[in-house]
C-alpha atoms as a PDB file:
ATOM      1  CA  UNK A   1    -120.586 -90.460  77.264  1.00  0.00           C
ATOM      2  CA  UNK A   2    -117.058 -89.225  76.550  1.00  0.00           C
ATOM      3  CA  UNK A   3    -115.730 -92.664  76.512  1.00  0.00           C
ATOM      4  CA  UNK A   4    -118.001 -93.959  74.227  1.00  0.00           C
ATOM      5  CA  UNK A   5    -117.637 -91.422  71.592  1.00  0.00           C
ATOM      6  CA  UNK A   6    -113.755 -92.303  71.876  1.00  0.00           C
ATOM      7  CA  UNK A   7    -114.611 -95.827  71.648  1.00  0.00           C
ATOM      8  CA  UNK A   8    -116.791 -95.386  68.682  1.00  0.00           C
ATOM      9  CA  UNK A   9    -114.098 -92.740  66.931  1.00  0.00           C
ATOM     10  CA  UNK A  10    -111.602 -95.524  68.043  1.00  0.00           C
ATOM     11  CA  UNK A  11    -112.867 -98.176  66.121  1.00  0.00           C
ATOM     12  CA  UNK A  12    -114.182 -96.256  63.211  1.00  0.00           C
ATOM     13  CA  UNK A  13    -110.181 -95.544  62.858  1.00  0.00           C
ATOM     14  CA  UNK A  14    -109.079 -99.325  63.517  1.00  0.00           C
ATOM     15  CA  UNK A  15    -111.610-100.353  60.920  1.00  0.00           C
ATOM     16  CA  UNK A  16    -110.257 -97.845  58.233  1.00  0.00           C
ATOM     17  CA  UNK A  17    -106.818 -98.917  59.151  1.00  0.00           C
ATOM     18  CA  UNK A  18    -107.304-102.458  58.644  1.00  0.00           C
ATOM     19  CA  UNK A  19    -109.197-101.519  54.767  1.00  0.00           C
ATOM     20  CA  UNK A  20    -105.923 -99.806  54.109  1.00  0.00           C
ATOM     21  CA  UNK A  21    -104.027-102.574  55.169  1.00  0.00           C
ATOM     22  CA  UNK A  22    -105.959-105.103  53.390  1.00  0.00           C
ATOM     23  CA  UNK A  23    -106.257-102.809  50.125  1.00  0.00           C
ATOM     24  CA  UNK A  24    -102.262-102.691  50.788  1.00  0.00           C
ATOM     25  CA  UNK A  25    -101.695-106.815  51.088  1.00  0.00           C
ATOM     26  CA  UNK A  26    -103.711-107.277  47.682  1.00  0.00           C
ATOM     27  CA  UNK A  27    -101.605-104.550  45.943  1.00  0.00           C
ATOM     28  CA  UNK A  28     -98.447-106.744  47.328  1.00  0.00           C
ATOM     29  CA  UNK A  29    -100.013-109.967  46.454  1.00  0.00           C
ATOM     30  CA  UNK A  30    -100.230-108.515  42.743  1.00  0.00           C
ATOM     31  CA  UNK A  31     -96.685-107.072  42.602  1.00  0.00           C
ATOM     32  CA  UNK A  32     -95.302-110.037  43.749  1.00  0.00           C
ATOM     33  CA  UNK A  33     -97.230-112.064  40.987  1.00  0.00           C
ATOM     34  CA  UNK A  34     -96.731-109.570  38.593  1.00  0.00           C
ATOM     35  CA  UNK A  35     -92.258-109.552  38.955  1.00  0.00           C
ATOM     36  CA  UNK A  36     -92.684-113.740  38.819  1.00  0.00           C
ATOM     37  CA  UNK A  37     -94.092-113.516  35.489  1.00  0.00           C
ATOM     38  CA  UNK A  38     -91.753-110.904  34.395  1.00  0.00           C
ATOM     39  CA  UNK A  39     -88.980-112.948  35.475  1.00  0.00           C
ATOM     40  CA  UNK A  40     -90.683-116.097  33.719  1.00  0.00           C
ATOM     41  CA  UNK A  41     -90.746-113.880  30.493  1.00  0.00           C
ATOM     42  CA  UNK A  42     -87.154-111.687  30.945  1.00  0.00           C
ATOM     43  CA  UNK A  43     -84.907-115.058  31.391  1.00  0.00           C
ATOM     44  CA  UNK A  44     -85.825-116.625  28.155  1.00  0.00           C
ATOM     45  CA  UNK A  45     -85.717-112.960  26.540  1.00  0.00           C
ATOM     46  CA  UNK A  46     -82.307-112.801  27.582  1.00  0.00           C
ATOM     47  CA  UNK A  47     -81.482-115.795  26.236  1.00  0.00           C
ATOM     48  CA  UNK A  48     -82.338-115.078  22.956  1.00  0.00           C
ATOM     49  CA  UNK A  49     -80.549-111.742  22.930  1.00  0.00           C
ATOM     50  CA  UNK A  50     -77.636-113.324  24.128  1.00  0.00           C
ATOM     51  CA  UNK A  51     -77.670-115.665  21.240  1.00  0.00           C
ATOM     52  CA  UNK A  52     -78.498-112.848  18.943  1.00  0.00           C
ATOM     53  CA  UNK A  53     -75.607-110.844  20.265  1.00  0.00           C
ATOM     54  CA  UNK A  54     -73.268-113.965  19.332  1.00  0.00           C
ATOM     55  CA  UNK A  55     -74.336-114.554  16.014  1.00  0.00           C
ATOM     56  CA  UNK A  56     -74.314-110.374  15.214  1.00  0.00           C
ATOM     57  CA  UNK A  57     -70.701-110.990  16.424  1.00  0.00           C
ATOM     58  CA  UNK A  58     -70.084-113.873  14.079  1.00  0.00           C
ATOM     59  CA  UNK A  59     -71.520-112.477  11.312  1.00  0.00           C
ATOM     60  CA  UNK A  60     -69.476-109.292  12.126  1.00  0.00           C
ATOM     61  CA  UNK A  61     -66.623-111.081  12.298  1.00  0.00           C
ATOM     62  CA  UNK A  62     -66.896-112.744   8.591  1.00  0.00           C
ATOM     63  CA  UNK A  63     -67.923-109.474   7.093  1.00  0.00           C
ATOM     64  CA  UNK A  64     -64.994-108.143   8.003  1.00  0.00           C
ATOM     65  CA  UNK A  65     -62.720-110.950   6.242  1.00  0.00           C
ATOM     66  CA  UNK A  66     -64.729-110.183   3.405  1.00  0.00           C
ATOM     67  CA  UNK A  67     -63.439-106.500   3.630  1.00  0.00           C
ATOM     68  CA  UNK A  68     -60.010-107.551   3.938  1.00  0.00           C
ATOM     69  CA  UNK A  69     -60.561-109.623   0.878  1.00  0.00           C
ATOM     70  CA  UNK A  70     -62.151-106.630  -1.071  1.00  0.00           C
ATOM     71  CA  UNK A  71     -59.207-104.804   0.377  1.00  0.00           C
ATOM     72  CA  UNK A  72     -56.411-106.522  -0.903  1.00  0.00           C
ATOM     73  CA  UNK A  73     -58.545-107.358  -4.002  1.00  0.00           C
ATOM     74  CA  UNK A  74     -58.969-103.355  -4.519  1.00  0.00           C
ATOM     75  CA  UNK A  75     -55.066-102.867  -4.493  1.00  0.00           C
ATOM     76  CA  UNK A  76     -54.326-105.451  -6.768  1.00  0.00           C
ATOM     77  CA  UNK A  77     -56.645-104.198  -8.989  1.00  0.00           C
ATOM     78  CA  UNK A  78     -54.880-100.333  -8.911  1.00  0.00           C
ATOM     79  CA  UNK A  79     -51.424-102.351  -9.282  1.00  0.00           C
ATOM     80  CA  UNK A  80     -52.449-103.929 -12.411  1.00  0.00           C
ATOM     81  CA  UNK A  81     -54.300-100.702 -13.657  1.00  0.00           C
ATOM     82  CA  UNK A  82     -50.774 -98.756 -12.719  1.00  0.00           C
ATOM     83  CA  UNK A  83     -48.901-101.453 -14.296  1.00  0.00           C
ATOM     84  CA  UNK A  84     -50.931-101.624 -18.030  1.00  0.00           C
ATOM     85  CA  UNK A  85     -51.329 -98.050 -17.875  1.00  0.00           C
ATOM     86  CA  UNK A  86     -47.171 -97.670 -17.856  1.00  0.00           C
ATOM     87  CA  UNK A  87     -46.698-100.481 -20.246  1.00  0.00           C
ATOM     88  CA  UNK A  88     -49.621 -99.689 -23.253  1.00  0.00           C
ATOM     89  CA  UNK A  89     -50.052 -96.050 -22.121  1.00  0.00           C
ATOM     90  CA  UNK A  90     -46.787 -94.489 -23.021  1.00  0.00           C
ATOM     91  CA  UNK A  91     -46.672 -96.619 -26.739  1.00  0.00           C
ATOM     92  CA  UNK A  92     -49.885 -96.107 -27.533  1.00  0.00           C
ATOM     93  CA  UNK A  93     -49.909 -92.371 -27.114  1.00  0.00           C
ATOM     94  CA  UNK A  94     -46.573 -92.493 -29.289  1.00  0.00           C
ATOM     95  CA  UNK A  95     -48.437 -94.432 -31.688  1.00  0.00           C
ATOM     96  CA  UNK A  96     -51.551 -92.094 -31.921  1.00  0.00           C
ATOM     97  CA  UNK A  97     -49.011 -89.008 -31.971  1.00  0.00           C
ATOM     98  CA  UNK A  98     -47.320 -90.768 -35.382  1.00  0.00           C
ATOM     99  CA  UNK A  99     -50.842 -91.943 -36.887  1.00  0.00           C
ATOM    100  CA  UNK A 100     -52.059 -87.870 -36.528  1.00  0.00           C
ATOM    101  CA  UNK A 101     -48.771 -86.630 -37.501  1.00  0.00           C
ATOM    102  CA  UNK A 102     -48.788 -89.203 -41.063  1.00  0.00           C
ATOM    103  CA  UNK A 103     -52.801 -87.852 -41.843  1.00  0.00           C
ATOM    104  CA  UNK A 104     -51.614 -83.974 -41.430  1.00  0.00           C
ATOM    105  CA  UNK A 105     -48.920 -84.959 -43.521  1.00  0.00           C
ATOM    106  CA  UNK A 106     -51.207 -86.870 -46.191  1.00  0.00           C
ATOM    107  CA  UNK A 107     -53.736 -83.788 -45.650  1.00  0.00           C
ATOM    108  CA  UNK A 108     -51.561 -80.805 -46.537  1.00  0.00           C
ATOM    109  CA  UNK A 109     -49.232 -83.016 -49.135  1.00  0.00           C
ATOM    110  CA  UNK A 110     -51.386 -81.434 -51.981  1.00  0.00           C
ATOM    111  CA  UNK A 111     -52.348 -77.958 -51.078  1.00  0.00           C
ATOM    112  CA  UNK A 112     -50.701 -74.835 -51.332  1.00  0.00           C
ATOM    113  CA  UNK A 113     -48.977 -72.788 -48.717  1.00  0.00           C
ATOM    114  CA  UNK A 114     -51.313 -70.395 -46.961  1.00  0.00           C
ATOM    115  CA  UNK A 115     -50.531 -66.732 -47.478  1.00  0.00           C
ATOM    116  CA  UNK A 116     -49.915 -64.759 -44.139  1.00  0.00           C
ATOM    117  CA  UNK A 117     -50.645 -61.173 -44.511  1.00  0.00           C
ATOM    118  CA  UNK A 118     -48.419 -58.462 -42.219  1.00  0.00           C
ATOM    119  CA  UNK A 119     -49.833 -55.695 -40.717  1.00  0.00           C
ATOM    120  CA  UNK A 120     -47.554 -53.382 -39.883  1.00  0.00           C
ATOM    121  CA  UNK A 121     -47.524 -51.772 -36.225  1.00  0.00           C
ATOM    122  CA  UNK A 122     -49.314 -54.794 -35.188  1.00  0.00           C
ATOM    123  CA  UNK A 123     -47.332 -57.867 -32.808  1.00  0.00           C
ATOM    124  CA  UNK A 124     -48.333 -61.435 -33.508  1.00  0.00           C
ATOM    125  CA  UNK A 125     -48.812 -63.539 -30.367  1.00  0.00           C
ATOM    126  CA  UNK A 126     -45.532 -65.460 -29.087  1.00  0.00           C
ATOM    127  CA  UNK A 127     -45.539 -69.203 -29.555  1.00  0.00           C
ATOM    128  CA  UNK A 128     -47.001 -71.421 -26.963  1.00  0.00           C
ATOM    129  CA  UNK A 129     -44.810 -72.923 -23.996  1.00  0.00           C
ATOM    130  CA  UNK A 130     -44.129 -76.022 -22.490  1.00  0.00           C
ATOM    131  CA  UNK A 131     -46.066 -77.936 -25.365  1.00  0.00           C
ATOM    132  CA  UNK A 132     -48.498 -80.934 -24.204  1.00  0.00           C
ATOM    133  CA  UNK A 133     -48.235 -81.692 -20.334  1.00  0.00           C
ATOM    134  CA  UNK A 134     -48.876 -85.161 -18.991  1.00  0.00           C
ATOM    135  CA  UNK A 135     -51.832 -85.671 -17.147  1.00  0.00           C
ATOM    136  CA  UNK A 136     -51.391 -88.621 -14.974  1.00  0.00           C
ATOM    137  CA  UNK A 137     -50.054 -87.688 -11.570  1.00  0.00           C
ATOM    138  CA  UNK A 138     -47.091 -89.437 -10.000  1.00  0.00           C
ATOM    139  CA  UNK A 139     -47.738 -91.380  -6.907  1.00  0.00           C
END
């Protein structure tokens, strides 16, 4: 009686073993199947990203002859800018200067001398310094 219940527990557990093991071979069979068509799919993928990564690069690289262009474009631009601005600047202020010194003159050619009443005990203000500055720096 002992022997049979052995035999019986016995191959209740080979049969459950071999479900596992069967359950286990499908679950293979479908991994396996499963990394082919990922590798199908990942190879072309890569392909294309490689391709994308050149032409990024290519691209890179002409957008950055274009900023050497703008560059060098950019600091012939401030030369020129420097170079009018010393040329016209310095004339044209002397020019102004003469043009608002002639229509003061003009202005006050027929009026009379203005009074100036003194207080005494009382200071005037001293005269300004240093007169008009100029404003550009130097570089």
């Amino acid at each position: 009686m002992a022997g049979i219940l052995v035999a019986v527990f016995w191959a209740i557990l080979v049969s459950f073993l071999a479900l596992v093991l069967v359950r286990l071979a499908q679950t293979l069979k479908a991994t396996t199947k499963m990394v082919a068509e990922v590798s199908e799919k990942a190879v072309p993928l890569l392909a294309d990203a490689s391709a994308t990564v050149r032409s990024a690069h290519s691209q890179l690289a002409r957008v950055d002859a274009i900023a050497a262009d703008v560059q060098e474009v950019t600091a012939n631009a401030s030369a020129l800018s420097s170079t009018v601005s010393s040329a016209f600047g310095g004339p044209l202020v002397k020019v102004a200067a003469f043009g608002y010194g002639v229509r003061q003159a003009i202005g006050k050619k027929g009026e009379p001398a203005p009074q100036r009443t003194v207080i005494p005990g009382r200071t005037l203000p001293g005269a300004r310094r240093g007169g008009r500055r100029n404003r550009r720096s130097k570089d």
